[in-house]
N, C-alpha and C. Protein backbone atom coordinates (compact mmCIF):
# COMPACT_ATOMS: atom_id res chain seq x y z
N UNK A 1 8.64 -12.57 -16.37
CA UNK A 1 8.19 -13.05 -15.08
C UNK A 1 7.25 -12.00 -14.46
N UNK A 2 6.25 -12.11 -13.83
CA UNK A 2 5.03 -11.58 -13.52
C UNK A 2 5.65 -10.63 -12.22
N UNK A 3 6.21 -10.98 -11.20
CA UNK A 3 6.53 -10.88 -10.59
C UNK A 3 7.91 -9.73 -10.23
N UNK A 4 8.38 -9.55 -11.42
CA UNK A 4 9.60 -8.74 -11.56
C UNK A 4 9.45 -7.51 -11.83
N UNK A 5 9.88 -6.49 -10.21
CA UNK A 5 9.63 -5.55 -10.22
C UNK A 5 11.40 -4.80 -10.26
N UNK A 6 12.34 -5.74 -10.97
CA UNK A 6 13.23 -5.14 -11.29
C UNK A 6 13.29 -3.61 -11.32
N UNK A 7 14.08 -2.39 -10.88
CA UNK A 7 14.49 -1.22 -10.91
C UNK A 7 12.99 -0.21 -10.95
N UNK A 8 12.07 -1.17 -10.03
CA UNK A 8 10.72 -0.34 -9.34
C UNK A 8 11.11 0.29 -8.17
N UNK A 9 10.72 1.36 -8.17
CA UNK A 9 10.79 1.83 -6.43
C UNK A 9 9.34 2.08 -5.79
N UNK A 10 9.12 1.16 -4.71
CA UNK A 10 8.44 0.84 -4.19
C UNK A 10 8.28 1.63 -2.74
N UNK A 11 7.48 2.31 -2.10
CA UNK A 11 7.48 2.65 -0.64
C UNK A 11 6.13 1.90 0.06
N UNK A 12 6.61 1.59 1.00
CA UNK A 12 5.84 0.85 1.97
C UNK A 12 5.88 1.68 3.24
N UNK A 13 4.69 2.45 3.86
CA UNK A 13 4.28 3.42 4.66
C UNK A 13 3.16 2.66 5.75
N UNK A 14 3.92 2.28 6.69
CA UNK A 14 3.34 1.69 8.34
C UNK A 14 2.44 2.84 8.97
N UNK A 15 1.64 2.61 8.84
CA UNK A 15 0.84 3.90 9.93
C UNK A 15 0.27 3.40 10.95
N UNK A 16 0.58 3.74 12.20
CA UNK A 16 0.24 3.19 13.46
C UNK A 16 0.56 4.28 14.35
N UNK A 17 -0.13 4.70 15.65
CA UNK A 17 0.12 5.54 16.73
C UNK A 17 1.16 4.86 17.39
N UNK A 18 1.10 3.50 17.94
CA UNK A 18 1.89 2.70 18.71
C UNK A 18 3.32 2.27 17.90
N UNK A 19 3.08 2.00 16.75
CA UNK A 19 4.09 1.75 16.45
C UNK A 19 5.42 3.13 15.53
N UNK A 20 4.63 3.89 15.12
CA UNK A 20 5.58 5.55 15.05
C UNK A 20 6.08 5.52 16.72
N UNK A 21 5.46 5.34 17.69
CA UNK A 21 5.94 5.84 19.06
C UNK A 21 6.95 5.26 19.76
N UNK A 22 7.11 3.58 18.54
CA UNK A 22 8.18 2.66 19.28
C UNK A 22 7.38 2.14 20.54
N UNK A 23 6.20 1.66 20.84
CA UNK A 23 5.37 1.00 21.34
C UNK A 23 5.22 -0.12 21.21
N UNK A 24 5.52 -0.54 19.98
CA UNK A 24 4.96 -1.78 19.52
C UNK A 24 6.02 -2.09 18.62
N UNK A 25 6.60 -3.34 17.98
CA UNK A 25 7.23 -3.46 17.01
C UNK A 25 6.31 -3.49 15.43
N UNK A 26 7.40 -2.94 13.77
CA UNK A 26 6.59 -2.97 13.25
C UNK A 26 6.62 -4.46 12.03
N UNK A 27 5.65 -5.08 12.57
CA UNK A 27 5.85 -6.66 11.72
C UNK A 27 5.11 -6.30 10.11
N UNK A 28 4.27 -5.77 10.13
CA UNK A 28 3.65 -5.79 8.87
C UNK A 28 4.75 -4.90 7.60
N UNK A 29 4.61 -3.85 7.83
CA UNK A 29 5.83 -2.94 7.26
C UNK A 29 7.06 -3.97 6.61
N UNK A 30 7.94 -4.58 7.73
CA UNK A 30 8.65 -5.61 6.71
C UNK A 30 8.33 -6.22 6.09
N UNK A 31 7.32 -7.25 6.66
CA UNK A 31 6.56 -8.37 6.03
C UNK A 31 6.56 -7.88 4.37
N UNK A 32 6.02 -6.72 4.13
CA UNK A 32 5.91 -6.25 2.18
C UNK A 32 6.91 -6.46 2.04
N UNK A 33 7.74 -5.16 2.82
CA UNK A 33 9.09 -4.93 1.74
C UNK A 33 9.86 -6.22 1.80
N UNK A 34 9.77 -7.19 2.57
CA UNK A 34 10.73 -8.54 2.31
C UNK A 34 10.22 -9.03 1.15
N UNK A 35 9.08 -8.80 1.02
CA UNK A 35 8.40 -9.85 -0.45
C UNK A 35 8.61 -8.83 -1.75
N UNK A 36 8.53 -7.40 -1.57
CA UNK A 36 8.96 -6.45 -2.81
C UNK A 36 10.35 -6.94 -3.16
N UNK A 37 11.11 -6.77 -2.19
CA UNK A 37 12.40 -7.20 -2.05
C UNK A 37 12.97 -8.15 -2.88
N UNK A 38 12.56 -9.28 -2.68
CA UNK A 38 12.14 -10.85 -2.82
C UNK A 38 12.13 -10.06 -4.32
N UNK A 39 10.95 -10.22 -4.87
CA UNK A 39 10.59 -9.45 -6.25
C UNK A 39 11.55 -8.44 -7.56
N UNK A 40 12.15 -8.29 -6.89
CA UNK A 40 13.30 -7.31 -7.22
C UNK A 40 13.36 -5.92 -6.96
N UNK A 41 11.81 -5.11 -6.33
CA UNK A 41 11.84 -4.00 -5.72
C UNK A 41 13.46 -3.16 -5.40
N UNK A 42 13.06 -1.89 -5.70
CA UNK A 42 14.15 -0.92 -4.49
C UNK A 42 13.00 -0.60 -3.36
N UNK A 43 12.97 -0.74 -2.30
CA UNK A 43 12.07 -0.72 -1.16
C UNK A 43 12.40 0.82 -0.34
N UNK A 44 11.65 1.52 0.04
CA UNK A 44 11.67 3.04 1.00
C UNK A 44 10.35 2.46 1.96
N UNK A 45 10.57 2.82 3.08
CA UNK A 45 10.09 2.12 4.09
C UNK A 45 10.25 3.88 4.81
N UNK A 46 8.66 4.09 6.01
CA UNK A 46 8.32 4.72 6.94
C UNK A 46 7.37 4.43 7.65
N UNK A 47 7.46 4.95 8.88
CA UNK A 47 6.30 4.57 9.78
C UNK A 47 6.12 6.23 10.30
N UNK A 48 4.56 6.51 10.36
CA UNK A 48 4.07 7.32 10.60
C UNK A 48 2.96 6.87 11.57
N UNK A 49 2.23 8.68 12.50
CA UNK A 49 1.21 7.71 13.08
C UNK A 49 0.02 8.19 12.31
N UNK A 50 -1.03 7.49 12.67
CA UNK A 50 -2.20 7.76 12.51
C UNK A 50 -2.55 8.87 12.18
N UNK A 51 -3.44 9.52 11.31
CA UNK A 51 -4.17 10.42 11.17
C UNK A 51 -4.38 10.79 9.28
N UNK A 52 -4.94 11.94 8.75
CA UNK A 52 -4.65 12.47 7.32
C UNK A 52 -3.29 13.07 7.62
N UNK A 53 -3.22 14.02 7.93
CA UNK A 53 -2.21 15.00 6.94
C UNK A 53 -0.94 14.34 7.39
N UNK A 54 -0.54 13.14 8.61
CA UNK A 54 0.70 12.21 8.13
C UNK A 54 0.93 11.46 7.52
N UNK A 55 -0.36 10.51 7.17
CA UNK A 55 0.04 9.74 5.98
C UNK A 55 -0.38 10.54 4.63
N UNK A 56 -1.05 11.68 4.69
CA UNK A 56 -0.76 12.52 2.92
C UNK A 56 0.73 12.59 2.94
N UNK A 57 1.46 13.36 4.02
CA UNK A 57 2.32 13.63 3.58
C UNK A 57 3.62 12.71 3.23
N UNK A 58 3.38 11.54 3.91
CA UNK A 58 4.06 10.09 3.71
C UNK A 58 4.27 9.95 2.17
N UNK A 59 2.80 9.64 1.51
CA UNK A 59 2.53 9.27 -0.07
C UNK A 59 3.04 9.96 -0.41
N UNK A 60 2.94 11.60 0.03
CA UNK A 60 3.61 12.59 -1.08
C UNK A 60 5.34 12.39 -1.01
N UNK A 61 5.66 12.18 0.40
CA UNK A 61 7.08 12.31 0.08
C UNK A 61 7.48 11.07 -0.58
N UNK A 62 7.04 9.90 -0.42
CA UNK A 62 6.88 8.63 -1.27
C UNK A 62 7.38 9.62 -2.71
N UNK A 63 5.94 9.61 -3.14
CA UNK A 63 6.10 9.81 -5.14
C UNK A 63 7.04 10.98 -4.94
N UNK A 64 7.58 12.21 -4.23
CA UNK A 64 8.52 12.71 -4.64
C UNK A 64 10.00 12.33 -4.36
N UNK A 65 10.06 11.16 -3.68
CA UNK A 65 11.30 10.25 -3.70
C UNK A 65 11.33 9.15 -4.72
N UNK A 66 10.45 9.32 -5.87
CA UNK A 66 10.99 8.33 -7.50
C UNK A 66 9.59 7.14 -6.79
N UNK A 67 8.80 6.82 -5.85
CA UNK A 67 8.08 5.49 -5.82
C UNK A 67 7.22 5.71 -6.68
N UNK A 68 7.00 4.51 -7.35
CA UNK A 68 6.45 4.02 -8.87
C UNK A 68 4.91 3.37 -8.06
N UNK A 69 4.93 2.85 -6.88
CA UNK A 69 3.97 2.08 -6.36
C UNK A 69 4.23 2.45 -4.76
N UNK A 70 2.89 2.89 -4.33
CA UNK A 70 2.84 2.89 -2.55
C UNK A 70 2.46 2.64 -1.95
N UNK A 71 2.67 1.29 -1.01
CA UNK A 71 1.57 0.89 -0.32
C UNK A 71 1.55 1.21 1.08
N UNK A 72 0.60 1.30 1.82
CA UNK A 72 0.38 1.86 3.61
C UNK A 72 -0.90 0.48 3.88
N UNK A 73 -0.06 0.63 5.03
CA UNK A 73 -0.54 -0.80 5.94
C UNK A 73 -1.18 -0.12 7.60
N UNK A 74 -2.08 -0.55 7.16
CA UNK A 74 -2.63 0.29 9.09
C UNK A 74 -3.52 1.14 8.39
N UNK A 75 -4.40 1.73 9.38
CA UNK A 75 -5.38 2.61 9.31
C UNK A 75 -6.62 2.30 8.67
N UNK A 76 -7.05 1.42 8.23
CA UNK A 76 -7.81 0.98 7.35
C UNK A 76 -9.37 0.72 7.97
N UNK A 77 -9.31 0.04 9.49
CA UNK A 77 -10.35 -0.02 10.07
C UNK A 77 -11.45 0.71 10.31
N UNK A 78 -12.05 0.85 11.36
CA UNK A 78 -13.15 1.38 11.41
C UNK A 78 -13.18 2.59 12.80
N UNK A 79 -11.73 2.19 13.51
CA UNK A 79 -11.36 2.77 14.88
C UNK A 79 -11.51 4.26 14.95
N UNK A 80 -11.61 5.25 15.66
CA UNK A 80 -11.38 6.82 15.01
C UNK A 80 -10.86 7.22 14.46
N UNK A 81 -9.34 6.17 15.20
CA UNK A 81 -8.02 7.06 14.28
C UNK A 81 -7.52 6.49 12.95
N UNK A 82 -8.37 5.28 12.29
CA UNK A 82 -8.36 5.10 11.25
C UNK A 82 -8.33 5.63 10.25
N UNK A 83 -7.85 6.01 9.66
CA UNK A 83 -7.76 7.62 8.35
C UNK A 83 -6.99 7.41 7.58
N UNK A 84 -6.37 6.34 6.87
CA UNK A 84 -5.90 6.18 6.11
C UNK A 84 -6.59 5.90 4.19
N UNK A 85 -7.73 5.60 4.70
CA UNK A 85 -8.62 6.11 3.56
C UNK A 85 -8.87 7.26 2.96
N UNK A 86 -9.19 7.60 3.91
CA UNK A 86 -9.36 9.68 4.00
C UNK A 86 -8.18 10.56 3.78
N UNK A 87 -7.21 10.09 3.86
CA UNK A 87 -5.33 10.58 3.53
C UNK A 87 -5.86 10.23 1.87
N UNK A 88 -5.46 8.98 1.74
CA UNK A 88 -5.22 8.84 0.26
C UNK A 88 -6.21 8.85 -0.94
N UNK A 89 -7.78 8.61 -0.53
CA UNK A 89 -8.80 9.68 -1.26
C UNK A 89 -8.59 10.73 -2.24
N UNK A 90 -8.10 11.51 -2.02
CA UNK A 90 -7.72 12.96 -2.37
C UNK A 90 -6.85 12.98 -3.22
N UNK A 91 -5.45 12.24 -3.38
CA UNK A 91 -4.27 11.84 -3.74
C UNK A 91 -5.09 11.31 -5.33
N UNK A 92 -5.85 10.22 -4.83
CA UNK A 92 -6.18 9.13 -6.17
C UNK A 92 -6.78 9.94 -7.35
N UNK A 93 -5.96 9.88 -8.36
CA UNK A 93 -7.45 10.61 -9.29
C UNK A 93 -7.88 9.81 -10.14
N UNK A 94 -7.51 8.13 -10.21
CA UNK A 94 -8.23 7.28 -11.09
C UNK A 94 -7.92 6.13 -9.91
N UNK A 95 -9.21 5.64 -9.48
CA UNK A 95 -9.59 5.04 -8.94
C UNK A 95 -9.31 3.28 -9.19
N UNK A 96 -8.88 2.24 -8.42
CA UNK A 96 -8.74 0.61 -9.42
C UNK A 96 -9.87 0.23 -8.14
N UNK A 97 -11.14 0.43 -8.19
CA UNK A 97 -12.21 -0.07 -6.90
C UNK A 97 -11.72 -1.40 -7.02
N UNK A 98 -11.25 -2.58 -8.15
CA UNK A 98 -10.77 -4.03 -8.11
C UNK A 98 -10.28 -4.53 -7.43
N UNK A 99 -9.33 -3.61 -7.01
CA UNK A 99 -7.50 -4.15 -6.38
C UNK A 99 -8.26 -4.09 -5.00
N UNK A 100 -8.97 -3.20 -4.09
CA UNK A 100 -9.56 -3.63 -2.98
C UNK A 100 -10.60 -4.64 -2.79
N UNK A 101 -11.41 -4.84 -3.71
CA UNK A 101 -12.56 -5.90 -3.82
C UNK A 101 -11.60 -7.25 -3.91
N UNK A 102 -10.72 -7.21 -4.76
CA UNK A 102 -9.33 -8.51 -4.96
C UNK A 102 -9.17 -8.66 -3.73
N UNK A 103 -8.53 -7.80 -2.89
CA UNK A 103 -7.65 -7.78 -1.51
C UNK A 103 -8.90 -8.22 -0.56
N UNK A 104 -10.04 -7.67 -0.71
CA UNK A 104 -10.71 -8.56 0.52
C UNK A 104 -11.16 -9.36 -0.06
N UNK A 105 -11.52 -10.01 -0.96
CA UNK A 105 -11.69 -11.23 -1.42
C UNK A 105 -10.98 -12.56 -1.41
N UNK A 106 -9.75 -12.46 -1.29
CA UNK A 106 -8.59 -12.82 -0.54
C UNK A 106 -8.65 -13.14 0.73
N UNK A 107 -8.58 -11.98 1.07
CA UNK A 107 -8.08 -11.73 2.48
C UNK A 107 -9.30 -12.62 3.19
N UNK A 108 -10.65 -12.16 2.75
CA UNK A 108 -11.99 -12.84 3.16
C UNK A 108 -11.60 -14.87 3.78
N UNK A 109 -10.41 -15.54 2.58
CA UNK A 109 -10.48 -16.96 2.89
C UNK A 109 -9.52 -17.17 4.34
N UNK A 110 -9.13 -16.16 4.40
CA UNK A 110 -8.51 -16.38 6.15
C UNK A 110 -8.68 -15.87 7.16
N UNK A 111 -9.80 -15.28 7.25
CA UNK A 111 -10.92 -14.23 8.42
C UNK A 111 -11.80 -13.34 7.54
N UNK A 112 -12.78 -13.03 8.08
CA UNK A 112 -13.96 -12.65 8.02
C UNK A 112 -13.85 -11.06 8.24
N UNK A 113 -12.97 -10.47 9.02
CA UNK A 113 -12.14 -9.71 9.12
C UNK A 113 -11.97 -8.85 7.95
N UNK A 114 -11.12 -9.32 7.13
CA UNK A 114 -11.43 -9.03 6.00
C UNK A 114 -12.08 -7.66 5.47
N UNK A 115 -13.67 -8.31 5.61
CA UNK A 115 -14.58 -7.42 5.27
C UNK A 115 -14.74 -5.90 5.56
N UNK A 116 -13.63 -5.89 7.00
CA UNK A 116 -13.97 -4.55 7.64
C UNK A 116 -13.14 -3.58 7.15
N UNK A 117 -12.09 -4.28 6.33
CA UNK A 117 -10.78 -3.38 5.80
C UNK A 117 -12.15 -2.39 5.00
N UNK A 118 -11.30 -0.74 5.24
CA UNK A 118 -11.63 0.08 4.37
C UNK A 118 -10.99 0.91 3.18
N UNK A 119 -9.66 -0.20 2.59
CA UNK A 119 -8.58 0.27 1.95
C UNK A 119 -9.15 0.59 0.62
N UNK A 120 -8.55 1.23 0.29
CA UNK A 120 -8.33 2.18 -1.53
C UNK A 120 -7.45 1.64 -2.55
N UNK A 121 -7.34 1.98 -3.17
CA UNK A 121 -7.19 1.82 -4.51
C UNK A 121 -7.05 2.98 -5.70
N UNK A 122 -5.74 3.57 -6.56
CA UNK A 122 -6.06 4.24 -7.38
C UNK A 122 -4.52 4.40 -8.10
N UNK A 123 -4.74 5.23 -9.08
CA UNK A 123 -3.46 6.14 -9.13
C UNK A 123 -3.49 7.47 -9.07
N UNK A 124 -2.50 8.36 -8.53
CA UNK A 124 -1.88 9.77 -8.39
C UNK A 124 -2.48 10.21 -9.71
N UNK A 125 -2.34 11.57 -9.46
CA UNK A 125 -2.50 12.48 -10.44
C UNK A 125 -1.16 12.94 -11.06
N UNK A 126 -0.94 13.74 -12.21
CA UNK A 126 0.79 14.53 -12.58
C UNK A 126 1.59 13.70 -13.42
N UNK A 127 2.85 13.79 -13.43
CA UNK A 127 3.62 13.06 -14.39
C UNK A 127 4.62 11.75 -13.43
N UNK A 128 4.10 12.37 -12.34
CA UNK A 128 4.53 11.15 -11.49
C UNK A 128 3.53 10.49 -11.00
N UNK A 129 3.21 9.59 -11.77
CA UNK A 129 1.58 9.31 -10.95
C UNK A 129 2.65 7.61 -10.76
N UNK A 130 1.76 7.55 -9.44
CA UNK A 130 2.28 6.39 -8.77
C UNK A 130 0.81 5.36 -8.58
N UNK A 131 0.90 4.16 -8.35
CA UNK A 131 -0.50 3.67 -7.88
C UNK A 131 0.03 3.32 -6.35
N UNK A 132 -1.12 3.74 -5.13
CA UNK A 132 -1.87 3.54 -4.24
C UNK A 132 -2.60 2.80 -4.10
N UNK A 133 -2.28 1.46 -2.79
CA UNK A 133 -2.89 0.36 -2.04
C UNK A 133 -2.85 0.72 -0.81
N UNK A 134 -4.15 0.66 -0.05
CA UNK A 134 -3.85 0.50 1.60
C UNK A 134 -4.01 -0.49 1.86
N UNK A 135 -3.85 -1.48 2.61
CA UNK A 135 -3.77 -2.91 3.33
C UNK A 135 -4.09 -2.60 4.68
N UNK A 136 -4.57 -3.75 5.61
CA UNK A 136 -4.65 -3.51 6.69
C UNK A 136 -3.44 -3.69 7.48
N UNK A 137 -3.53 -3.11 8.74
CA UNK A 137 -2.25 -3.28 9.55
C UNK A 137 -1.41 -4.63 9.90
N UNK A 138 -2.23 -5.93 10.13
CA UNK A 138 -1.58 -6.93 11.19
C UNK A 138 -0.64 -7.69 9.90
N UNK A 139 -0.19 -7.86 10.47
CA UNK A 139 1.42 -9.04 9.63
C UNK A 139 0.38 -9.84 9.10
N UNK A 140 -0.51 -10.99 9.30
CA UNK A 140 -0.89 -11.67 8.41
C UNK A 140 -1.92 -10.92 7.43
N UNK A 141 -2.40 -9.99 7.59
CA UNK A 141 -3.34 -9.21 6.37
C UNK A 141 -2.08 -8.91 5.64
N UNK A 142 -1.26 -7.89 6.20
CA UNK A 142 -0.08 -7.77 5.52
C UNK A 142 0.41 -8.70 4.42
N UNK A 143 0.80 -9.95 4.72
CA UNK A 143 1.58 -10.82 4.27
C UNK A 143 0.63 -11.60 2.76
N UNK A 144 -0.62 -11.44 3.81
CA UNK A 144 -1.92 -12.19 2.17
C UNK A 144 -1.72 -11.03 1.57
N UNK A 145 -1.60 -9.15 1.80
CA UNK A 145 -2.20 -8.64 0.44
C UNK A 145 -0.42 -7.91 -0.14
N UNK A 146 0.06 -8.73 0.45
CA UNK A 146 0.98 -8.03 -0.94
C UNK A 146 1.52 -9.36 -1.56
N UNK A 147 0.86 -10.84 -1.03
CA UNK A 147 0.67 -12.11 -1.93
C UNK A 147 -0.25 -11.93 -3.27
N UNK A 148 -1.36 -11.13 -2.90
CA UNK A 148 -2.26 -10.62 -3.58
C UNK A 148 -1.79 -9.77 -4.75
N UNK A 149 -1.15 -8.32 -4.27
CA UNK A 149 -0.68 -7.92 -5.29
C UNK A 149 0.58 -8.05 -5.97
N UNK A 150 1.48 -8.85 -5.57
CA UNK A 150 2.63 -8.97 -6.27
C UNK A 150 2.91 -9.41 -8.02
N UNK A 151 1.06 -10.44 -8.13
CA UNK A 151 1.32 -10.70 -9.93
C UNK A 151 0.54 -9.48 -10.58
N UNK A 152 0.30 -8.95 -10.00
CA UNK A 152 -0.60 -7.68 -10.95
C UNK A 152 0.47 -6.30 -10.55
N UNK A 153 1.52 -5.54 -9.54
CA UNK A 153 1.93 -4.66 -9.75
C UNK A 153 3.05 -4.54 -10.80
N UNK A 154 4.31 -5.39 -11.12
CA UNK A 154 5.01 -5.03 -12.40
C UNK A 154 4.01 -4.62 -14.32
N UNK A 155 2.50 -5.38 -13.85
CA UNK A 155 1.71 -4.62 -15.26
C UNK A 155 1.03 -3.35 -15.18
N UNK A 156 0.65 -3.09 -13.88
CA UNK A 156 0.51 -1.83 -13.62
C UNK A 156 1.25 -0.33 -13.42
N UNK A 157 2.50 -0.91 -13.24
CA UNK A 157 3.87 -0.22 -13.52
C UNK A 157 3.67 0.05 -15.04
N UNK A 158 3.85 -0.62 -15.70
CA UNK A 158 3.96 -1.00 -17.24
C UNK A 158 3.34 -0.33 -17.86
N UNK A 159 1.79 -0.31 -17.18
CA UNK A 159 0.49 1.15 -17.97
C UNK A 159 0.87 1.75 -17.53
N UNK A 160 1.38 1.99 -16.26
CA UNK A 160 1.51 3.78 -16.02
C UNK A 160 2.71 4.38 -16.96
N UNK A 161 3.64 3.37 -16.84
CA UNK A 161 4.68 3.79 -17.99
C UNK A 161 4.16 3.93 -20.13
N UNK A 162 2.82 3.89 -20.10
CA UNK A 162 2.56 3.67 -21.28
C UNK A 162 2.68 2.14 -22.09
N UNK A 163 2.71 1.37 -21.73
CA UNK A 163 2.78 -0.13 -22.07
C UNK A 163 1.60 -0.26 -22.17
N UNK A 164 1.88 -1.48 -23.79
CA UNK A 164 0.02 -1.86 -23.35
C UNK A 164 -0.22 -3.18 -22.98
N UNK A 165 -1.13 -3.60 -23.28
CA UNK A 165 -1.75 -4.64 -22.39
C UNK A 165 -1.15 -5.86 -22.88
C-alpha cells in the first residue's frame, strides 16, 4: 500500500509567531499529523515561532529524535518573518526541486495562492538523513499538501533506507 508509513517517524513542525505565543489556534499542524496518523505514521509534533535558528533547530531536534521525514508548515511566504526556507536551505544537501513544483502545482487548482509558497524540498545530510518539506501555513494548504505527499513519502523512506526503485 502506497500509503503505509507503518513504524515511520514523522515530525510535523508549525512555525508561526502567533501561534508558538498561543495567539491563535494551531489548525494546520494537526491537519498532517491526523493524515500521517491515518497512514500509519508515529507523529512528533512542535510549534515554534518564526524565524532561522528556531525552526533549524526544530528539524535538528526532529532528525535527532529518530524522524525519517519532516515537514514545517508556516513560514513559507513572502512576509519578513517568513524564513522557513532560509532555516532549512542549509540542512538540505540533496535537493527534490519536484516535491515543491508537485505541491504548488496542486495546491495551484485551489488558489492562485499557491504560487507564492516559497517551500523546499530535499534530504539531510549524515547517516540520519531525513527528507524535508515546507508547506504553507493555513489548514487548507496544509490539508492539499500532505494529500499531495502522502503516495510518494513511504518510497522515499524506502531510498533513503537503500531500497530500490
Amino acid at each position: 500500500m502506497p500509503h503505509d508509513l507503518a513504524g515511520v517517524t514523522v515530525a510535523v513542525i508549525t512555525v508561526s509567531d502567533r501561534r508558538s505565543a498561543g495567539a491563535a489556534p494551531d489548525t494546520a499542524g494537526p491537519a498532517i499529523a491526523d493524515a500521517l496518523r491515518e497512514a500509519g505514521a508515529t507523529t512528533l509534533t512542535a510549534i515554534v515561532p518564526d524565524g532561522v535558528e528556531s525552526v533549524r533547530d526544530a528539524v535538528l531536534d526532529a532528525r535527532s529524535d529518530g524522524a525519517r521525514v519532516i515537514i514545517t508548515t508556516g513560514g513559507t511566504g513572502v512576509s519578513p518573518r517568513d524564513l522557513t526556507p532560509e532555516a532549512t536551505a542549509p540542512l538540505i544537501e540533496r535537493p527534490l526541486p519536484g516535491i515543491p513544483e508537485l505541491l504548488r502545482r496542486e495546491g495551484a487548482q485551489a488558489t492562485p495562492m499557491a504560487a507564492v509558497s516559497r517551500g523546499l524540498a530535499g534530504v539531510t545530510a549524515g547517516p540520519d538523513r531525513a527528507l524535508v518539506v515546507n508547506l504553507p501555513g493555513s489548514e487548507g494548504a496544509a490539508r492539499d499538501g500532505i494529500a499531495t505527499l502522502l503516495p510518494i513519502l513511504a518510497h522515499v523512506v524506502g531510498q533513503l533506507d537503500g531500497s530500490d526503485h
